[in-house]
C-alpha atoms as a PDB file:
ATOM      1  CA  UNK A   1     210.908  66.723-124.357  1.00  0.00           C
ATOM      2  CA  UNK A   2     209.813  68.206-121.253  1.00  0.00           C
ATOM      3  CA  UNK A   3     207.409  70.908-122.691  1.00  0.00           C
ATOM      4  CA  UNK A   4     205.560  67.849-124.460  1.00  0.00           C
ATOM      5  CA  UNK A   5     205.052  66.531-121.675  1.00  0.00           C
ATOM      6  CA  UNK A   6     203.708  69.650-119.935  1.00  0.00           C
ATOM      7  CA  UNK A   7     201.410  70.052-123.238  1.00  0.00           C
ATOM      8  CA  UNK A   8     200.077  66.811-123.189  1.00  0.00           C
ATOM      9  CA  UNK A   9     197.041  65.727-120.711  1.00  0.00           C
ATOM     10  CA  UNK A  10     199.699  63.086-118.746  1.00  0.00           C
ATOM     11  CA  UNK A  11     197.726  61.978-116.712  1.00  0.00           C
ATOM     12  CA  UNK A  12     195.603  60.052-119.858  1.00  0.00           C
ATOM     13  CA  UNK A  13     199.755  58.803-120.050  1.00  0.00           C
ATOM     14  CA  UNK A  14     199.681  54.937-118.570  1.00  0.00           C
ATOM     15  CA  UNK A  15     202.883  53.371-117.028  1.00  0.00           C
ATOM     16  CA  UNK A  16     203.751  51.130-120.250  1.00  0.00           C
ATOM     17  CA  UNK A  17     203.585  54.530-122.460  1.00  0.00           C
ATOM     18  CA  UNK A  18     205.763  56.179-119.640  1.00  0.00           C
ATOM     19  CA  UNK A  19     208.288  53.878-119.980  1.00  0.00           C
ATOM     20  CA  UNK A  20     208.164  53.412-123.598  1.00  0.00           C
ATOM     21  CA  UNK A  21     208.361  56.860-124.192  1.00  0.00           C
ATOM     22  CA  UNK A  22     210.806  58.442-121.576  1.00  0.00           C
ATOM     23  CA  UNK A  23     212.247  56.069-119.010  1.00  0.00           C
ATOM     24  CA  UNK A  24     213.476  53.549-121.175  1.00  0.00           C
ATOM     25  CA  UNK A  25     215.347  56.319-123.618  1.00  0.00           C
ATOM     26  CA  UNK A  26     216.652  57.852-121.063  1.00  0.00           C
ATOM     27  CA  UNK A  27     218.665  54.244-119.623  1.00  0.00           C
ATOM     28  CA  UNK A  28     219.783  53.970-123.435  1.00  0.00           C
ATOM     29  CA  UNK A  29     221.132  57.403-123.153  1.00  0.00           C
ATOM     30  CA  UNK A  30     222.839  55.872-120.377  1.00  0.00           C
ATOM     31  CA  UNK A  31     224.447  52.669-122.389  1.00  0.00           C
ATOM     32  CA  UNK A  32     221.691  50.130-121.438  1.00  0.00           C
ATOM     33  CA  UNK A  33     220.391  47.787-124.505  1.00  0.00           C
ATOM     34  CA  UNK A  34     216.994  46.613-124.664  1.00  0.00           C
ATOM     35  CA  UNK A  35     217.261  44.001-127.359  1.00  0.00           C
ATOM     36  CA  UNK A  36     219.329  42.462-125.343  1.00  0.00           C
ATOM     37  CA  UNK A  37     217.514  39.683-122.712  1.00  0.00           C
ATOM     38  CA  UNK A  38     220.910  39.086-121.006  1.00  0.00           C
ATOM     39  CA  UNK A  39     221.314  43.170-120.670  1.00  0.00           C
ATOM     40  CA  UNK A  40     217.832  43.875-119.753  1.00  0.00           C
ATOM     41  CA  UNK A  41     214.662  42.239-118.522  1.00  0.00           C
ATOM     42  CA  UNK A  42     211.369  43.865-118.450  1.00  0.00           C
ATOM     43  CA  UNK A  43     208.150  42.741-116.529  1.00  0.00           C
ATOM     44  CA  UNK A  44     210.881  40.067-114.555  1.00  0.00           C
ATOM     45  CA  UNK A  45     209.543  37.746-112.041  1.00  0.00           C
ATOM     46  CA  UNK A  46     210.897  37.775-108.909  1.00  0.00           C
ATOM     47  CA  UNK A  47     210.759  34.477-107.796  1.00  0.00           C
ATOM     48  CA  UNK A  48     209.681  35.160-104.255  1.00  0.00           C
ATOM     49  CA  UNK A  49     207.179  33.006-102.981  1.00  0.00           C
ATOM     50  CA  UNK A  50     204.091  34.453-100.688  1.00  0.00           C
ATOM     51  CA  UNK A  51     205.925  33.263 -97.851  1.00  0.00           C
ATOM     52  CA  UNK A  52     208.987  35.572 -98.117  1.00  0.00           C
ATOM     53  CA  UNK A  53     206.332  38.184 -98.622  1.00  0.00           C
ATOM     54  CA  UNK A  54     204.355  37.852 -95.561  1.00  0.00           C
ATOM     55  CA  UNK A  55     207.829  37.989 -94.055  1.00  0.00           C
ATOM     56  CA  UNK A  56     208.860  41.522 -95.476  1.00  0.00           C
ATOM     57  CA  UNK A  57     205.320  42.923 -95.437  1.00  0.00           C
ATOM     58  CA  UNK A  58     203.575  41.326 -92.551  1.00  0.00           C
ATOM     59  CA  UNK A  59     199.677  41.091 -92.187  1.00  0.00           C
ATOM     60  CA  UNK A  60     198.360  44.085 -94.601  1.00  0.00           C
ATOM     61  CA  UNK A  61     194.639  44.732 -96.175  1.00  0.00           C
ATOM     62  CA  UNK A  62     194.457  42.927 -99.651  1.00  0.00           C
ATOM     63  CA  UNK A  63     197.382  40.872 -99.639  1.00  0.00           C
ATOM     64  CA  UNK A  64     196.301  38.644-102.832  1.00  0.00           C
ATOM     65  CA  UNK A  65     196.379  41.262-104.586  1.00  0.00           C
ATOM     66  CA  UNK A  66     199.078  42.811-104.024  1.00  0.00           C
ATOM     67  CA  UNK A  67     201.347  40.007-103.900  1.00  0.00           C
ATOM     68  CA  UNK A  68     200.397  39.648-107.292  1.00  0.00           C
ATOM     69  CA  UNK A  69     201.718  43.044-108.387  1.00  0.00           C
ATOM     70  CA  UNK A  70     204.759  42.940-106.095  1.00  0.00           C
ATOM     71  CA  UNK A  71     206.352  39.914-108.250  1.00  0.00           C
ATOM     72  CA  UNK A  72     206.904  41.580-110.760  1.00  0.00           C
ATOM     73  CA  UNK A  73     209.840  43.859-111.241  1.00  0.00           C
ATOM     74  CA  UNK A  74     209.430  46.001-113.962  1.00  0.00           C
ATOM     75  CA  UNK A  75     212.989  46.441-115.419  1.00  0.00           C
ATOM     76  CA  UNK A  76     216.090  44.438-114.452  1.00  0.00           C
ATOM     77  CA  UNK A  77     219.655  45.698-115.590  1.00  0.00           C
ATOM     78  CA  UNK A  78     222.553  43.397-115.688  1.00  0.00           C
ATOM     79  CA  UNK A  79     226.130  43.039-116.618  1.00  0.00           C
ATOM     80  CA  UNK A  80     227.868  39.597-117.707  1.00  0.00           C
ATOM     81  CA  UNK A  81     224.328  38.304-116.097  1.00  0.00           C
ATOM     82  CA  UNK A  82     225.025  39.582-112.759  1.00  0.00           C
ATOM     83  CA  UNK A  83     221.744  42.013-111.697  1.00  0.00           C
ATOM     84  CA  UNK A  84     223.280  45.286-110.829  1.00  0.00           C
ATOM     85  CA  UNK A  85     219.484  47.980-110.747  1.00  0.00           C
ATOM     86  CA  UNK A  86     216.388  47.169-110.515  1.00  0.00           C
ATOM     87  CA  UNK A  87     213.731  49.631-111.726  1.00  0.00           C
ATOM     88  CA  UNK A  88     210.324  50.810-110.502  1.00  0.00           C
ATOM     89  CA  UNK A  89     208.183  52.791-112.809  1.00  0.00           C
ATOM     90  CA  UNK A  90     205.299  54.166-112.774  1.00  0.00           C
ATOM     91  CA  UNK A  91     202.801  56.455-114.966  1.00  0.00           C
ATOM     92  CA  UNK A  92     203.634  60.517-115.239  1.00  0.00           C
ATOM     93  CA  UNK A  93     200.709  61.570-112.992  1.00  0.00           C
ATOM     94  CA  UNK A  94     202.278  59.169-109.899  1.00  0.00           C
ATOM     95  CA  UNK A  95     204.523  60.886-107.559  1.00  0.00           C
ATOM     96  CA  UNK A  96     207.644  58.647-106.073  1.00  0.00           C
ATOM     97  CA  UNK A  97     207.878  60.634-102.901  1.00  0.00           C
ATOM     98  CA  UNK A  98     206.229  57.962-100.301  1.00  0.00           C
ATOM     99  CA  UNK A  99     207.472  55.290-102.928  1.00  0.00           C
ATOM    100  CA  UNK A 100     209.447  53.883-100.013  1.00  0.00           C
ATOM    101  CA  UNK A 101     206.412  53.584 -97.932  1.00  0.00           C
ATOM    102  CA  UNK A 102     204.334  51.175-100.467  1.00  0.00           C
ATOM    103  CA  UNK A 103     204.193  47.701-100.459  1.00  0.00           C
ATOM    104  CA  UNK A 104     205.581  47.599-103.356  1.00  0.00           C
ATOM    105  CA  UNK A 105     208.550  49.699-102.834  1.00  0.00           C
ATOM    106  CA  UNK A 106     209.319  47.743 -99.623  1.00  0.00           C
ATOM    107  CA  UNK A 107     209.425  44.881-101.334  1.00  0.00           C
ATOM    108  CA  UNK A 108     211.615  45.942-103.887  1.00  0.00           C
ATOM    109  CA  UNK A 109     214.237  47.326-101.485  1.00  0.00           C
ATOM    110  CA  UNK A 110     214.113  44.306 -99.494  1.00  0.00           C
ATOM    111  CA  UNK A 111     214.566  42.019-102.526  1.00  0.00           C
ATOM    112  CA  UNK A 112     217.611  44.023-103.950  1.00  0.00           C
ATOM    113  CA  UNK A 113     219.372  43.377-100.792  1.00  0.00           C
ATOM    114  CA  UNK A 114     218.803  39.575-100.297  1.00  0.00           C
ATOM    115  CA  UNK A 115     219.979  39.918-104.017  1.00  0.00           C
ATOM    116  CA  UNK A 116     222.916  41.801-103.514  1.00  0.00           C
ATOM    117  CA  UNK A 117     221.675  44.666-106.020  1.00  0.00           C
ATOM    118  CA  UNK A 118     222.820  47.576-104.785  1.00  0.00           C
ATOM    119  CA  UNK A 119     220.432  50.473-106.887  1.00  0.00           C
ATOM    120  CA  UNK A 120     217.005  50.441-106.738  1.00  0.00           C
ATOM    121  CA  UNK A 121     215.530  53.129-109.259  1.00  0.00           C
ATOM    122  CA  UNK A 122     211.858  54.624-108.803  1.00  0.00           C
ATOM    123  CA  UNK A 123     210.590  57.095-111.108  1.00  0.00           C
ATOM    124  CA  UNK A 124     208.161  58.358-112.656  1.00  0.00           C
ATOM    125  CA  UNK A 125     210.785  60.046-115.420  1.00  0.00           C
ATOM    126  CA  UNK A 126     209.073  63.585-113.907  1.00  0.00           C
ATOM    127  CA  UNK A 127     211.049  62.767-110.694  1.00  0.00           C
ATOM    128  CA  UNK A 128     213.060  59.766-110.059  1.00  0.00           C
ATOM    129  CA  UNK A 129     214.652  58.700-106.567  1.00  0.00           C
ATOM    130  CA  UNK A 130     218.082  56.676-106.473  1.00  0.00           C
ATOM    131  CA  UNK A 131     218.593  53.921-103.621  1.00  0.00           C
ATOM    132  CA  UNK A 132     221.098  51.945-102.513  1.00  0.00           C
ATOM    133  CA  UNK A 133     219.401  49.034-101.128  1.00  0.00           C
ATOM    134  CA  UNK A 134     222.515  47.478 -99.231  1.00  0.00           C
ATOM    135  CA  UNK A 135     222.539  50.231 -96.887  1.00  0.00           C
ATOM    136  CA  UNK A 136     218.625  51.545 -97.212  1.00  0.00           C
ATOM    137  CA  UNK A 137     220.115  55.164 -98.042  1.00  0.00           C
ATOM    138  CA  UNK A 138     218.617  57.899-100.837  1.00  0.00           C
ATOM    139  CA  UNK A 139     221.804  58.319-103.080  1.00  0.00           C
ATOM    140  CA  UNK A 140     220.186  61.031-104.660  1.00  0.00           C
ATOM    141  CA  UNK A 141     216.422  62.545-105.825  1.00  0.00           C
ATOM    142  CA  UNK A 142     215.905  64.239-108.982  1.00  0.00           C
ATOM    143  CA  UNK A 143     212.818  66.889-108.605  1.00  0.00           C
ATOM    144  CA  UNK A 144     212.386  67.230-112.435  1.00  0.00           C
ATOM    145  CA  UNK A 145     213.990  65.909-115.801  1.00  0.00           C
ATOM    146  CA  UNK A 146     215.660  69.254-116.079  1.00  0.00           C
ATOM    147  CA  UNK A 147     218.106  67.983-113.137  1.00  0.00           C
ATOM    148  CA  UNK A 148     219.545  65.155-114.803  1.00  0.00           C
ATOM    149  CA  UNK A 149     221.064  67.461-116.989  1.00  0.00           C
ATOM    150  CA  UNK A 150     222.380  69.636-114.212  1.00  0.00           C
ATOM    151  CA  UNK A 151     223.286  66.890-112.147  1.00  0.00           C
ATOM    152  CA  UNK A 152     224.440  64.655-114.739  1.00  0.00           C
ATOM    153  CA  UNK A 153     227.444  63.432-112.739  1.00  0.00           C
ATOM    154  CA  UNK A 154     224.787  61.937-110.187  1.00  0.00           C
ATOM    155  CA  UNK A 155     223.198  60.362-112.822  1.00  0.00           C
ATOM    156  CA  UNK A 156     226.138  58.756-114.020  1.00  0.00           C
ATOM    157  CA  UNK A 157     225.895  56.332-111.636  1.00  0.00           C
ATOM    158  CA  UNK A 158     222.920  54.373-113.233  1.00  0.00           C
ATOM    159  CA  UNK A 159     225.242  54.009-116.702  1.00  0.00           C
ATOM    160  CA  UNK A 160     225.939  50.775-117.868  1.00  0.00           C
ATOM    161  CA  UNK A 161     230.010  51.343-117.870  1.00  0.00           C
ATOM    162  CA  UNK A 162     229.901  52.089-114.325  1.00  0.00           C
ATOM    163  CA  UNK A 163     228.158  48.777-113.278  1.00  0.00           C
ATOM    164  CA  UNK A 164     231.021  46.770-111.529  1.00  0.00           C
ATOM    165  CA  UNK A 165     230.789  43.305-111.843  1.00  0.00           C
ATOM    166  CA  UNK A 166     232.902  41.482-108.583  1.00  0.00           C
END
């Protein structure tokens, strides 16, 4: 999988064919179903009005606009309806090292925790960053695809039989 992806031009690769393609195969690997609404949930609003955003974000350049965008989470996973990851992707040719740093990924982190969702997932399957959003704390960072397999007992922690459900 990886030398296709070297081979291709990815940076013609948009987010929806990154996730299509490698993101969301790799969560089924991992137990997740997506034909399942009550399992998974993709492009799911978040239901935080623009007041609760001014509140995270404060006064930034373009706000419209980005609230917009920032509604939207692009993958919810949940067990007996209970949200337990939420899921930031984005296209092969975007980096998540400063993912923290965006509005965006502020948002995010700061809606997991008023949620009580502990994992927050950015990648762009090249590299993908684990969070734990309760405590704002990197679990772990994966460089390159080749280190899920290496580190597959890090990984483990995104599978759907490891999702407790208090």
């Amino acid at each position: 999988m990886r030398k296709n992806i070297i081979r291709s031009d990815f940076k013609k690769i948009k987010e929806e064919e990154t996730k299509i393609r490698y993101i969301f195969p790799l969560f089924e690997i991992l137990g997740w179903n997506f034909s399942d609404y009550n399992e998974t949930s993709l492009e799911y609003s978040s239901g935080f009005d623009e007041r609760v955003y001014r509140e995270i974000l404060g006064k930034i350049p373009n706000f419209g606009e980005n609230f917009n965008k920032a509604k939207i989470i692009d993958c919810v996973f949940r067990v007996n309806n209970k949200e337990q990851i939420y899921l930031e992707a984005k296209k092969l040719s975007i980096h998540h090292l400063d993912s923290l740093d965006t509005p965006d990924g502020k948002i995010l982190m700061k809606y997991a925790k008023l949620n009580d969702v502990r994992c927050v997932v950015f990648t762009n399957f090249l590299t993908m960053r684990i969070m734990d959003a309760l405590v704002n704390q990197e679990v772990c960072f994966f460089k390159n695809p080749d280190e899920y397999l290496v580190n597959f007992e890090t990984l483990k922690v995104l599978m759907r039989s490891n999702q407790a459900v208090l």
